[in-house]
N, C-alpha and C. Protein backbone atom coordinates (compact mmCIF):
# COMPACT_ATOMS: atom_id res chain seq x y z
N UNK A 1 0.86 -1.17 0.00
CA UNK A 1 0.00 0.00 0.00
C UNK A 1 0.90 1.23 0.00
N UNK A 2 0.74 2.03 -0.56
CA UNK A 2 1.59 3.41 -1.05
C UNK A 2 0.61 4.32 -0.08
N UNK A 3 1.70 5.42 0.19
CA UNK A 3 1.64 6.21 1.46
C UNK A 3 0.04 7.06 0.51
N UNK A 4 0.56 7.68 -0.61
CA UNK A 4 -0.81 8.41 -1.23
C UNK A 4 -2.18 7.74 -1.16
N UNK A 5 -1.94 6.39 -1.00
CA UNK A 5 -3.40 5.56 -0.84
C UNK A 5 -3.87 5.44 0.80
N UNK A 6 -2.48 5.56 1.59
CA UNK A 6 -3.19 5.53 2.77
C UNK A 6 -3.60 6.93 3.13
N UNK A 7 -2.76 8.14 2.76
CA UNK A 7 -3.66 9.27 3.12
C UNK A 7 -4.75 9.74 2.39
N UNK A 8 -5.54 9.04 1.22
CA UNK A 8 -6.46 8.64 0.55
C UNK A 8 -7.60 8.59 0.94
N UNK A 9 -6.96 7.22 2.10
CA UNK A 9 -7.47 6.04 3.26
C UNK A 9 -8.21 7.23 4.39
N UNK A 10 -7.34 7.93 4.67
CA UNK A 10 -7.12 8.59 6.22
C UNK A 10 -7.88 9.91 5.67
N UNK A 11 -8.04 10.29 4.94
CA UNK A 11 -9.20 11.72 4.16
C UNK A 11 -9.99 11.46 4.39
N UNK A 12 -10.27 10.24 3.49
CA UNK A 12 -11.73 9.87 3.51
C UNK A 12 -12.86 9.42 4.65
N UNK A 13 -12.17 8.86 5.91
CA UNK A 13 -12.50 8.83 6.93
C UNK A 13 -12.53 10.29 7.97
N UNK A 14 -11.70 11.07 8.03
CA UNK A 14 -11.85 12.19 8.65
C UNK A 14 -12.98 13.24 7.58
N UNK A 15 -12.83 13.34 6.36
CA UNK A 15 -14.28 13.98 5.42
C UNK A 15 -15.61 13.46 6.10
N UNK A 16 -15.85 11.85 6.25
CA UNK A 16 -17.05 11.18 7.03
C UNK A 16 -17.28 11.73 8.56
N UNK A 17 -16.10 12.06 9.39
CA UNK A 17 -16.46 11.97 10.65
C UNK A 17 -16.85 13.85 10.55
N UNK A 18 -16.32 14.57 9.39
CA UNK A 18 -16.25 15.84 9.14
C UNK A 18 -17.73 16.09 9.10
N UNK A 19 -18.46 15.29 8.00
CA UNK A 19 -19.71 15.47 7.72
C UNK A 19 -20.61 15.23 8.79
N UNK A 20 -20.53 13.99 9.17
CA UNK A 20 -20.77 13.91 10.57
C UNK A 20 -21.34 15.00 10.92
N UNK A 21 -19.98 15.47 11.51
CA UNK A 21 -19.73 16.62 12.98
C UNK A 21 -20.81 17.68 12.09
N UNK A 22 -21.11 17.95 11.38
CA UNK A 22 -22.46 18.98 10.67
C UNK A 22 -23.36 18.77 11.36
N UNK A 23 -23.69 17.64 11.42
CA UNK A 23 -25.14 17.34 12.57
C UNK A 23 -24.89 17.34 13.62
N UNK A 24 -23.54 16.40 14.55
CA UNK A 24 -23.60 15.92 15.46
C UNK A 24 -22.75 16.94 16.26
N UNK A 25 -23.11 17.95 17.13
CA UNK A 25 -21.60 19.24 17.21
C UNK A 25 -20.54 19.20 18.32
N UNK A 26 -20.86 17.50 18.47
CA UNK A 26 -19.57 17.08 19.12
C UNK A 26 -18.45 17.11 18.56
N UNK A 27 -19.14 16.17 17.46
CA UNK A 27 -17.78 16.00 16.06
C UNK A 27 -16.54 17.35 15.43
N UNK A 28 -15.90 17.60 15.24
CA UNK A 28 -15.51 18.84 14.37
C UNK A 28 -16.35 18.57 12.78
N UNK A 29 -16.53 19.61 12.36
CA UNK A 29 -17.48 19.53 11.07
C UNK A 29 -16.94 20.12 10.02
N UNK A 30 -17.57 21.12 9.54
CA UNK A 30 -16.99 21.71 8.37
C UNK A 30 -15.45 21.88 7.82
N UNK A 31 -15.08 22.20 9.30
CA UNK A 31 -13.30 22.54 9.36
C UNK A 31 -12.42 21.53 9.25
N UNK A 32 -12.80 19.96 9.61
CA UNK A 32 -12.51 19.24 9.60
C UNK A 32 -12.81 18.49 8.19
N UNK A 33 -13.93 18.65 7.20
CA UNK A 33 -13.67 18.36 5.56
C UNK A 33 -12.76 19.52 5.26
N UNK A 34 -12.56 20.48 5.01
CA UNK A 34 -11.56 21.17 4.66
C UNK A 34 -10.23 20.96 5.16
N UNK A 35 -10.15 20.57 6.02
CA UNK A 35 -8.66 20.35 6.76
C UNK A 35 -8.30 18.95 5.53
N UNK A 36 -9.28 18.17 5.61
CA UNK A 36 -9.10 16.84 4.80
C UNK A 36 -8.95 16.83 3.46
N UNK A 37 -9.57 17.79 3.24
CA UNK A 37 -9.42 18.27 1.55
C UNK A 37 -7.84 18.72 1.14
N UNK A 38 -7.54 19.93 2.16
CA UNK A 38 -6.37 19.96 1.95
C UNK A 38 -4.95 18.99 2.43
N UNK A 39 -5.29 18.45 3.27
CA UNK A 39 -4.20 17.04 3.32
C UNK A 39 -4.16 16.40 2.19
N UNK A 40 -5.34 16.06 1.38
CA UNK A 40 -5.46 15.11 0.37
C UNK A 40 -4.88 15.84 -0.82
N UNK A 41 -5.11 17.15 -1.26
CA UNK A 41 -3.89 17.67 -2.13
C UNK A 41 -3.35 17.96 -1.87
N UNK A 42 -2.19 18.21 -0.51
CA UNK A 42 -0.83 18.12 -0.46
C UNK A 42 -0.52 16.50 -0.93
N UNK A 43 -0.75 15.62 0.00
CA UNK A 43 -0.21 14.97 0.14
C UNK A 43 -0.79 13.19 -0.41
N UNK A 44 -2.09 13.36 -1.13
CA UNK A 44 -2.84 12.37 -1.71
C UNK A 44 -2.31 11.86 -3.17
N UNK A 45 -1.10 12.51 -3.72
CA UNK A 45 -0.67 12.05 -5.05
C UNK A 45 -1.70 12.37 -6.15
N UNK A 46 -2.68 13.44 -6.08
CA UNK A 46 -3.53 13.85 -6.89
C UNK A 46 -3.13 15.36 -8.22
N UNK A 47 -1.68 15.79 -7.65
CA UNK A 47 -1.38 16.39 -8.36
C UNK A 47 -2.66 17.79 -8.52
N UNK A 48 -2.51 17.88 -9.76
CA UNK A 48 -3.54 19.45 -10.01
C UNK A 48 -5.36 19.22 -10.03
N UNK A 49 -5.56 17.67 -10.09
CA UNK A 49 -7.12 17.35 -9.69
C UNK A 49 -7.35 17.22 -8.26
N UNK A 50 -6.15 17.40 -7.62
CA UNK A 50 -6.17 17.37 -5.89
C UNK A 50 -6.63 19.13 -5.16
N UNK A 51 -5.64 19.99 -6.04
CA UNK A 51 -5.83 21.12 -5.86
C UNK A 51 -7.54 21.85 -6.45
N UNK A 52 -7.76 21.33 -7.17
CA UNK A 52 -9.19 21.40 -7.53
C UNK A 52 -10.37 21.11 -6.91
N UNK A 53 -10.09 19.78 -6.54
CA UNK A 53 -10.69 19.28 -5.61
C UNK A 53 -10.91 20.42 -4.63
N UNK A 54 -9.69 20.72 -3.77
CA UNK A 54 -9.40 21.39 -2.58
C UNK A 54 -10.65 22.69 -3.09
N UNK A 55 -10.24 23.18 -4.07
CA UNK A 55 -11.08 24.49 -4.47
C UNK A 55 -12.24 24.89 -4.26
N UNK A 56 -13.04 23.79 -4.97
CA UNK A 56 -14.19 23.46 -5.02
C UNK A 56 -14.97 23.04 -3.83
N UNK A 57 -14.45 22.22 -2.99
CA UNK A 57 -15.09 21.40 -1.72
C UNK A 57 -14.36 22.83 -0.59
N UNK A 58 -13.93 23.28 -0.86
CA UNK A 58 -13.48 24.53 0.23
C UNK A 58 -14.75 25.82 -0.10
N UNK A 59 -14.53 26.27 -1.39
CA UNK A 59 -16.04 26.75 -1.82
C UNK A 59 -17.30 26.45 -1.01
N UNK A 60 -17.83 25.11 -1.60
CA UNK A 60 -18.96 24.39 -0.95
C UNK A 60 -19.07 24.56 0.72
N UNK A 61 -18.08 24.08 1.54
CA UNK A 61 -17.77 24.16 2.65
C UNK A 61 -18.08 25.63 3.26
N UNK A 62 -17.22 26.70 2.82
CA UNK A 62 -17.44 27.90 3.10
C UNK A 62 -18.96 28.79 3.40
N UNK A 63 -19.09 28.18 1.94
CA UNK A 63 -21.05 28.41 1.57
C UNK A 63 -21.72 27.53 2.48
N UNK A 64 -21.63 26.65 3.13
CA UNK A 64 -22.20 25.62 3.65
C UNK A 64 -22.03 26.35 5.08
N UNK A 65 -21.39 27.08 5.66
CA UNK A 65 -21.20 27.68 7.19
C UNK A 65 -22.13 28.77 6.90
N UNK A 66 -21.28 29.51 6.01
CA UNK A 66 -22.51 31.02 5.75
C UNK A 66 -23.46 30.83 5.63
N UNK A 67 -24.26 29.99 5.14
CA UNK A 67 -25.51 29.66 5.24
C UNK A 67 -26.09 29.45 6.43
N UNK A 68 -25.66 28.57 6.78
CA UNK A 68 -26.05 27.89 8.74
C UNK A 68 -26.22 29.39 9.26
N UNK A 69 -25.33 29.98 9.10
CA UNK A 69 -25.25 31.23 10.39
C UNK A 69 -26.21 31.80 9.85
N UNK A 70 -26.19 32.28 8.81
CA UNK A 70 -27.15 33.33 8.11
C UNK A 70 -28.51 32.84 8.42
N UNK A 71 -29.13 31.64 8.01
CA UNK A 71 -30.49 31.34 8.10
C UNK A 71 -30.63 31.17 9.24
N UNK A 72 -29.67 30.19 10.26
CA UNK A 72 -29.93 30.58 12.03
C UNK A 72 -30.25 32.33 12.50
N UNK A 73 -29.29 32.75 11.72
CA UNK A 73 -29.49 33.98 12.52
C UNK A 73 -30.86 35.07 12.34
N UNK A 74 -30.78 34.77 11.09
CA UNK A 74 -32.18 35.56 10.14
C UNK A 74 -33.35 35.18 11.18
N UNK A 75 -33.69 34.26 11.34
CA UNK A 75 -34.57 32.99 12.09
C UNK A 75 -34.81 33.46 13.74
N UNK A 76 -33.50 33.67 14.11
CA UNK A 76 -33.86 33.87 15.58
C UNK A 76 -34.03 35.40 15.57
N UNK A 77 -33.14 36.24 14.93
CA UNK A 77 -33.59 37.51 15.04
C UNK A 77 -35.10 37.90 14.59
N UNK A 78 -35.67 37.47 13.88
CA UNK A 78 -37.10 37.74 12.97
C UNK A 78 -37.85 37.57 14.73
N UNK A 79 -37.64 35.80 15.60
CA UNK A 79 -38.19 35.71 16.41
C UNK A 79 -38.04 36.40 17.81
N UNK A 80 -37.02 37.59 18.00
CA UNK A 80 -36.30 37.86 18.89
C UNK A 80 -35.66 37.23 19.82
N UNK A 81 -35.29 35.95 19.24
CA UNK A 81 -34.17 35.06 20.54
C UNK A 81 -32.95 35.73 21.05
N UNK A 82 -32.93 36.38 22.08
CA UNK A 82 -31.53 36.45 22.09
C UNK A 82 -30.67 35.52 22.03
N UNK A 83 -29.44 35.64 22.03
CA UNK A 83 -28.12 34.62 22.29
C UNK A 83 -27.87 34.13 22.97
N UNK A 84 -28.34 34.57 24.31
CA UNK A 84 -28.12 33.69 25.57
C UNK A 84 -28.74 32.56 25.86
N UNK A 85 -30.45 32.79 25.17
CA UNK A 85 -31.33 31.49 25.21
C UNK A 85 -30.39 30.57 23.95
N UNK A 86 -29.95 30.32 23.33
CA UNK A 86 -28.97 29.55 22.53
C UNK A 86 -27.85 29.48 23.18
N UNK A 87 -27.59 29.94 24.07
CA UNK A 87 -25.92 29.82 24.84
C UNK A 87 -26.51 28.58 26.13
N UNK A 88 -27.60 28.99 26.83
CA UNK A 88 -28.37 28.43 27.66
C UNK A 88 -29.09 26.58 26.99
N UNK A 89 -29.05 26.66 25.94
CA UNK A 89 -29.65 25.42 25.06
C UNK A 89 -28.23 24.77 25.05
N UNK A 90 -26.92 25.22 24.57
CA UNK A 90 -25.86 24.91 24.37
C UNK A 90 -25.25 23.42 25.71
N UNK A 91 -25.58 24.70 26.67
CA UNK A 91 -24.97 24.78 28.08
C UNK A 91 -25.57 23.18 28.76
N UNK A 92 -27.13 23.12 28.22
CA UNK A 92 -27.27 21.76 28.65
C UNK A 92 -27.66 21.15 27.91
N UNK A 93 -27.20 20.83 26.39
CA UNK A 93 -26.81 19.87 25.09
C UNK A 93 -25.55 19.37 25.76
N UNK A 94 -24.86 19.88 26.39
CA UNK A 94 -23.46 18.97 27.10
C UNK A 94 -23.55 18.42 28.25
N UNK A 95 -24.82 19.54 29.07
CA UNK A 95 -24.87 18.14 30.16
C UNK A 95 -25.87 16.89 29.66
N UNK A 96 -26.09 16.98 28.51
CA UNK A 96 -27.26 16.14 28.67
C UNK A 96 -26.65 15.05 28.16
N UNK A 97 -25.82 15.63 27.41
CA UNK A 97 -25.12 14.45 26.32
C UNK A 97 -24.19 12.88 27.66
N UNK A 98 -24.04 13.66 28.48
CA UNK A 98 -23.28 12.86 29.41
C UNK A 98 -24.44 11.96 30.29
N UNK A 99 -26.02 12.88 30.13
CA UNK A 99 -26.73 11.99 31.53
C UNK A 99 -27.53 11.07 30.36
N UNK A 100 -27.75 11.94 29.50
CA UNK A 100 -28.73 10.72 28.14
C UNK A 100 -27.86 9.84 27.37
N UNK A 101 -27.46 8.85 27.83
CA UNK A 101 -26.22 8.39 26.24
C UNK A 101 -27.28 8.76 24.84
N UNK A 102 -26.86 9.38 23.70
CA UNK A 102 -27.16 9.00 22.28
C UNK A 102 -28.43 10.48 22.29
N UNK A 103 -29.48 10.53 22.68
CA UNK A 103 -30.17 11.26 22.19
C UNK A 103 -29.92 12.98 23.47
N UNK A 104 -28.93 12.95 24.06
CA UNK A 104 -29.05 13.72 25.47
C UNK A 104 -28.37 15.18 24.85
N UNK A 105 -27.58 15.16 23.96
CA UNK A 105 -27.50 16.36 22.81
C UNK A 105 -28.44 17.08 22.44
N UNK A 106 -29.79 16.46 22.00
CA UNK A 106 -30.71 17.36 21.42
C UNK A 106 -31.89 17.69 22.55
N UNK A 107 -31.88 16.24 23.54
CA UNK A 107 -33.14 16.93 24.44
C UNK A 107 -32.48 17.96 25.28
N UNK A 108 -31.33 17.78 25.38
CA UNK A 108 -30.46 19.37 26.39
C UNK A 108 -30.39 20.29 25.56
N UNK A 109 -30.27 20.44 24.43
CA UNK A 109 -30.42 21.68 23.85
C UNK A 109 -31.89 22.24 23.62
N UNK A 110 -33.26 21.41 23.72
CA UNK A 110 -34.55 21.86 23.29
C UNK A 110 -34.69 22.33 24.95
N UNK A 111 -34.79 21.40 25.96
CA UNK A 111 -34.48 21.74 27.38
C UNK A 111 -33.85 22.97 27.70
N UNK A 112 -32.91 23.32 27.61
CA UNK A 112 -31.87 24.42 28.20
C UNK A 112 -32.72 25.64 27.50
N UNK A 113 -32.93 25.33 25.90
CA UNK A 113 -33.59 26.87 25.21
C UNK A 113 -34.99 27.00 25.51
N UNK A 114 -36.00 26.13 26.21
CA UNK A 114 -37.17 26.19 26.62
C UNK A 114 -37.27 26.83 27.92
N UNK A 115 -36.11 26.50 29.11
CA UNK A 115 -36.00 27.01 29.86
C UNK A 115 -35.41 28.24 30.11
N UNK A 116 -34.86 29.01 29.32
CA UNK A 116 -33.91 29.74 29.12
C UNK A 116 -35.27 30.79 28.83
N UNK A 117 -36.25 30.74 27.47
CA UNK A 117 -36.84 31.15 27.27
C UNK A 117 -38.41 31.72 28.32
N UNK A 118 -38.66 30.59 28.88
CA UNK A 118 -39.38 30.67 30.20
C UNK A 118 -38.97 31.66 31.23
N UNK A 119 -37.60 31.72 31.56
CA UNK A 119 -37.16 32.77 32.65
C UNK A 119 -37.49 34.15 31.89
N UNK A 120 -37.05 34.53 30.35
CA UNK A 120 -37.43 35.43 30.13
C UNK A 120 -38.52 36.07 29.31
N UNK A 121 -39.89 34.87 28.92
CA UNK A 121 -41.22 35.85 28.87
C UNK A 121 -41.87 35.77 30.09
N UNK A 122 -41.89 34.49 31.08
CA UNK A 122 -42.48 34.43 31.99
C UNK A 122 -43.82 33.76 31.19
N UNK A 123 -44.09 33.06 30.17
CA UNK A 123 -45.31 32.80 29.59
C UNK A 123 -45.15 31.16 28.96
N UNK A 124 -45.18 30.35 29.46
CA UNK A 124 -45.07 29.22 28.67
C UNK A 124 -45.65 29.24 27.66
N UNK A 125 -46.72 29.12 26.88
CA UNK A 125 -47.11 29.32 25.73
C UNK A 125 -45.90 29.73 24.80
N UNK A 126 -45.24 31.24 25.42
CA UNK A 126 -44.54 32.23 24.30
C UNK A 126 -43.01 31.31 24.46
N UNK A 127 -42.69 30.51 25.52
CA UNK A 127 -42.26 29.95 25.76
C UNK A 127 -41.71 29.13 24.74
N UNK A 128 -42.84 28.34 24.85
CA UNK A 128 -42.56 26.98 23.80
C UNK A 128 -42.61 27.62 22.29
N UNK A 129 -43.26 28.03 22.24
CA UNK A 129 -43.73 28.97 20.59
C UNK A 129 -42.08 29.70 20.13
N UNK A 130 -41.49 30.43 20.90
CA UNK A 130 -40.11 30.87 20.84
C UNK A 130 -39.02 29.72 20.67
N UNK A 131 -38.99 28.53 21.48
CA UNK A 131 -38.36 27.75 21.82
C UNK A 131 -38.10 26.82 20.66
N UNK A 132 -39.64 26.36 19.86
CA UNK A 132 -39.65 25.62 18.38
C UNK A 132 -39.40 26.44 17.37
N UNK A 133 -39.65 27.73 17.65
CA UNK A 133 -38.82 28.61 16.42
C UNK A 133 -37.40 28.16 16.43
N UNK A 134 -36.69 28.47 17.36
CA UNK A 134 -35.24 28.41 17.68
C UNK A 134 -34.32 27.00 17.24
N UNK A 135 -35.53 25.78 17.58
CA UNK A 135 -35.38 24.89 17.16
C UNK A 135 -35.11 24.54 15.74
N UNK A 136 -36.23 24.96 14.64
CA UNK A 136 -36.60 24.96 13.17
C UNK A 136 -35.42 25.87 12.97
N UNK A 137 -35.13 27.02 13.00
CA UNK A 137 -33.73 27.71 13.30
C UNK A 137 -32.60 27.34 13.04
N UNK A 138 -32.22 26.64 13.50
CA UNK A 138 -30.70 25.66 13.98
C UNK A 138 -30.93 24.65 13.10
N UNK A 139 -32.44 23.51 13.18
CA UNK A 139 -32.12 22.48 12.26
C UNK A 139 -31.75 23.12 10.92
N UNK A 140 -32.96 24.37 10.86
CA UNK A 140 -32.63 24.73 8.87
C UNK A 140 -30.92 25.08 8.50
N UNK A 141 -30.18 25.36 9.48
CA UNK A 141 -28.82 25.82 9.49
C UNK A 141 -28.10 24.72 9.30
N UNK A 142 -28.32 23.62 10.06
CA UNK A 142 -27.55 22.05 10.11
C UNK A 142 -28.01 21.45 8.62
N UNK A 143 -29.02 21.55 8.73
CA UNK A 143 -29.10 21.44 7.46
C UNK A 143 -28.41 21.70 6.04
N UNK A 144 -28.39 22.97 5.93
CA UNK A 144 -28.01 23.68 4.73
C UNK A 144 -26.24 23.45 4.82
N UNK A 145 -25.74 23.15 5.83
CA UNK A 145 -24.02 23.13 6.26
C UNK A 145 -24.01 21.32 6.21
N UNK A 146 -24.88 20.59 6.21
CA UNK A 146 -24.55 19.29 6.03
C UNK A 146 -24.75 18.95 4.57
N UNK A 147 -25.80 19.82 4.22
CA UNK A 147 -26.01 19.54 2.48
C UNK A 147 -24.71 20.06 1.67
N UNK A 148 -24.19 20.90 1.99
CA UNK A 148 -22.99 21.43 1.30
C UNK A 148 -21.65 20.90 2.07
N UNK A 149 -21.66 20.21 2.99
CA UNK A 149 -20.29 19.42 3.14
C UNK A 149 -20.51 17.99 2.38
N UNK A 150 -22.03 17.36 2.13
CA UNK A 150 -21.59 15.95 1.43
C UNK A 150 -21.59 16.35 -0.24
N UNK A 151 -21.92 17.67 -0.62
CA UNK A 151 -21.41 18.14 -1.73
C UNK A 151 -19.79 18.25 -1.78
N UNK A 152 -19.38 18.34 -0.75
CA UNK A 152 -17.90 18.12 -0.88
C UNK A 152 -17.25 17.21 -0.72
N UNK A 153 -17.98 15.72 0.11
CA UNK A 153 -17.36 14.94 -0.14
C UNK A 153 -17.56 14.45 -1.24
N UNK A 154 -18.42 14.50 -1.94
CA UNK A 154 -18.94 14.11 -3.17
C UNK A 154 -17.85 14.78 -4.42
N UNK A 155 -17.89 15.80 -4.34
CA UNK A 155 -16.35 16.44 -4.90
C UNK A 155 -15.20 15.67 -4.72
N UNK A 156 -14.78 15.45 -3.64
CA UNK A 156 -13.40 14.41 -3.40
C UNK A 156 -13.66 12.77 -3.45
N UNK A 157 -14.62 12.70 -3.50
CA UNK A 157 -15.09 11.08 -4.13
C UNK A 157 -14.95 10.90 -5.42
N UNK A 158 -15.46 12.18 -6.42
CA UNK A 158 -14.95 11.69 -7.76
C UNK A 158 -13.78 12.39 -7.85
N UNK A 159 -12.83 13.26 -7.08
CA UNK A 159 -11.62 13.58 -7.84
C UNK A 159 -10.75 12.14 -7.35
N UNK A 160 -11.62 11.49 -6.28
CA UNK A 160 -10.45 10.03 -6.15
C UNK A 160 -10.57 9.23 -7.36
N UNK A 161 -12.09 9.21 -7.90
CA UNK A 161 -11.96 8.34 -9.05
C UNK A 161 -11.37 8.78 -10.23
N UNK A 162 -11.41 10.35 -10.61
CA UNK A 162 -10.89 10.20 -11.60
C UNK A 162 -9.46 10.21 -11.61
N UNK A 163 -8.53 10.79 -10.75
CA UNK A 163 -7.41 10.45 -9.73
C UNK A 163 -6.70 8.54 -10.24
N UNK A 164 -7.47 7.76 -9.79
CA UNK A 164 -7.28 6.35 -9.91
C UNK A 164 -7.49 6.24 -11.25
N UNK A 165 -8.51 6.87 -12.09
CA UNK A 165 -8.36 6.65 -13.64
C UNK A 165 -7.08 6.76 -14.47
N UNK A 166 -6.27 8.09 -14.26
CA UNK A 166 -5.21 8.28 -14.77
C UNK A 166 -4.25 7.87 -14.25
């Protein structure tokens, strides 16, 4: 096995755990396909379809963050969330992740921003109504940053094939 096939090997698995981390925000995400992109044209034996690669899936990637933030942010500002009720959702997405194995990420983050939100209308109703905004919010953001990182692995999937063609 030639070193270019194992860091090939070793891209392609950190791009997966990259994409991943888009949904899951334990993982590293976006930064982590780009980090992989560019290992793979330094050092993947891809020559000038490596650097292309890199181009393109760095593009995608880029657009794929700006988006997240932008439509998160558009989203909570329209609803007036402040930042803190998202800092507060954050805050126990990590404890939760430790007391829930597997799903304790997302009920601590709907948890923490429900409660967060509660201290400051004082209205459950506006509560929860604020709280599923914030929610729809963030997913449409994970979203749009996971759709444009497997556009990039998808980019470095065929520059491997055509890569192995020549």
């Amino acid at each position: 096995m030639t070193a270019e096939t194992i860091v090939t090997i070793l891209c392609g698995l950190a791009i997966a755990v990259g994409v991943a981390g888009t949904i899951i925000p334990v993982l590293p995400g976006s930064i982590l396909v780009s980090a992989s992109l560019l290992a793979w044209a330094l050092w993947g034996g891809a020559g000038a379809t490596g650097w292309v690669v890199f181009g393109i899936g760095l593009a995608l990637v880029a657009v794929g963050m700006a988006a997240s933030a932008i439509l998160t942010g558009r989203k909570l500002k329209r609803h007036g969330i402040p930042n803190r009720s998202v800092l507060a959702g954050i805050a126990l997405a990590v404890v939760g992740m430790f007391v829930i194995p597997v799903v304790g990420l997302f009920v601590g983050f709907a948890v923490g921003l429900l409660l967060s939100e509660l201290l400051r209308t004082r209205a459950f109703r506006t509560a929860v109504s604020s709280s599923l905004a914030a929610l729809k919010a963030t997913g449409l953001g994970i979203l749009a940053e996971f759709g444009l990182a497997c556009l990039a692995a998808s980019t470095w999937a065929i520059g491997v094939w055509v890569t192995a063609l020549s």
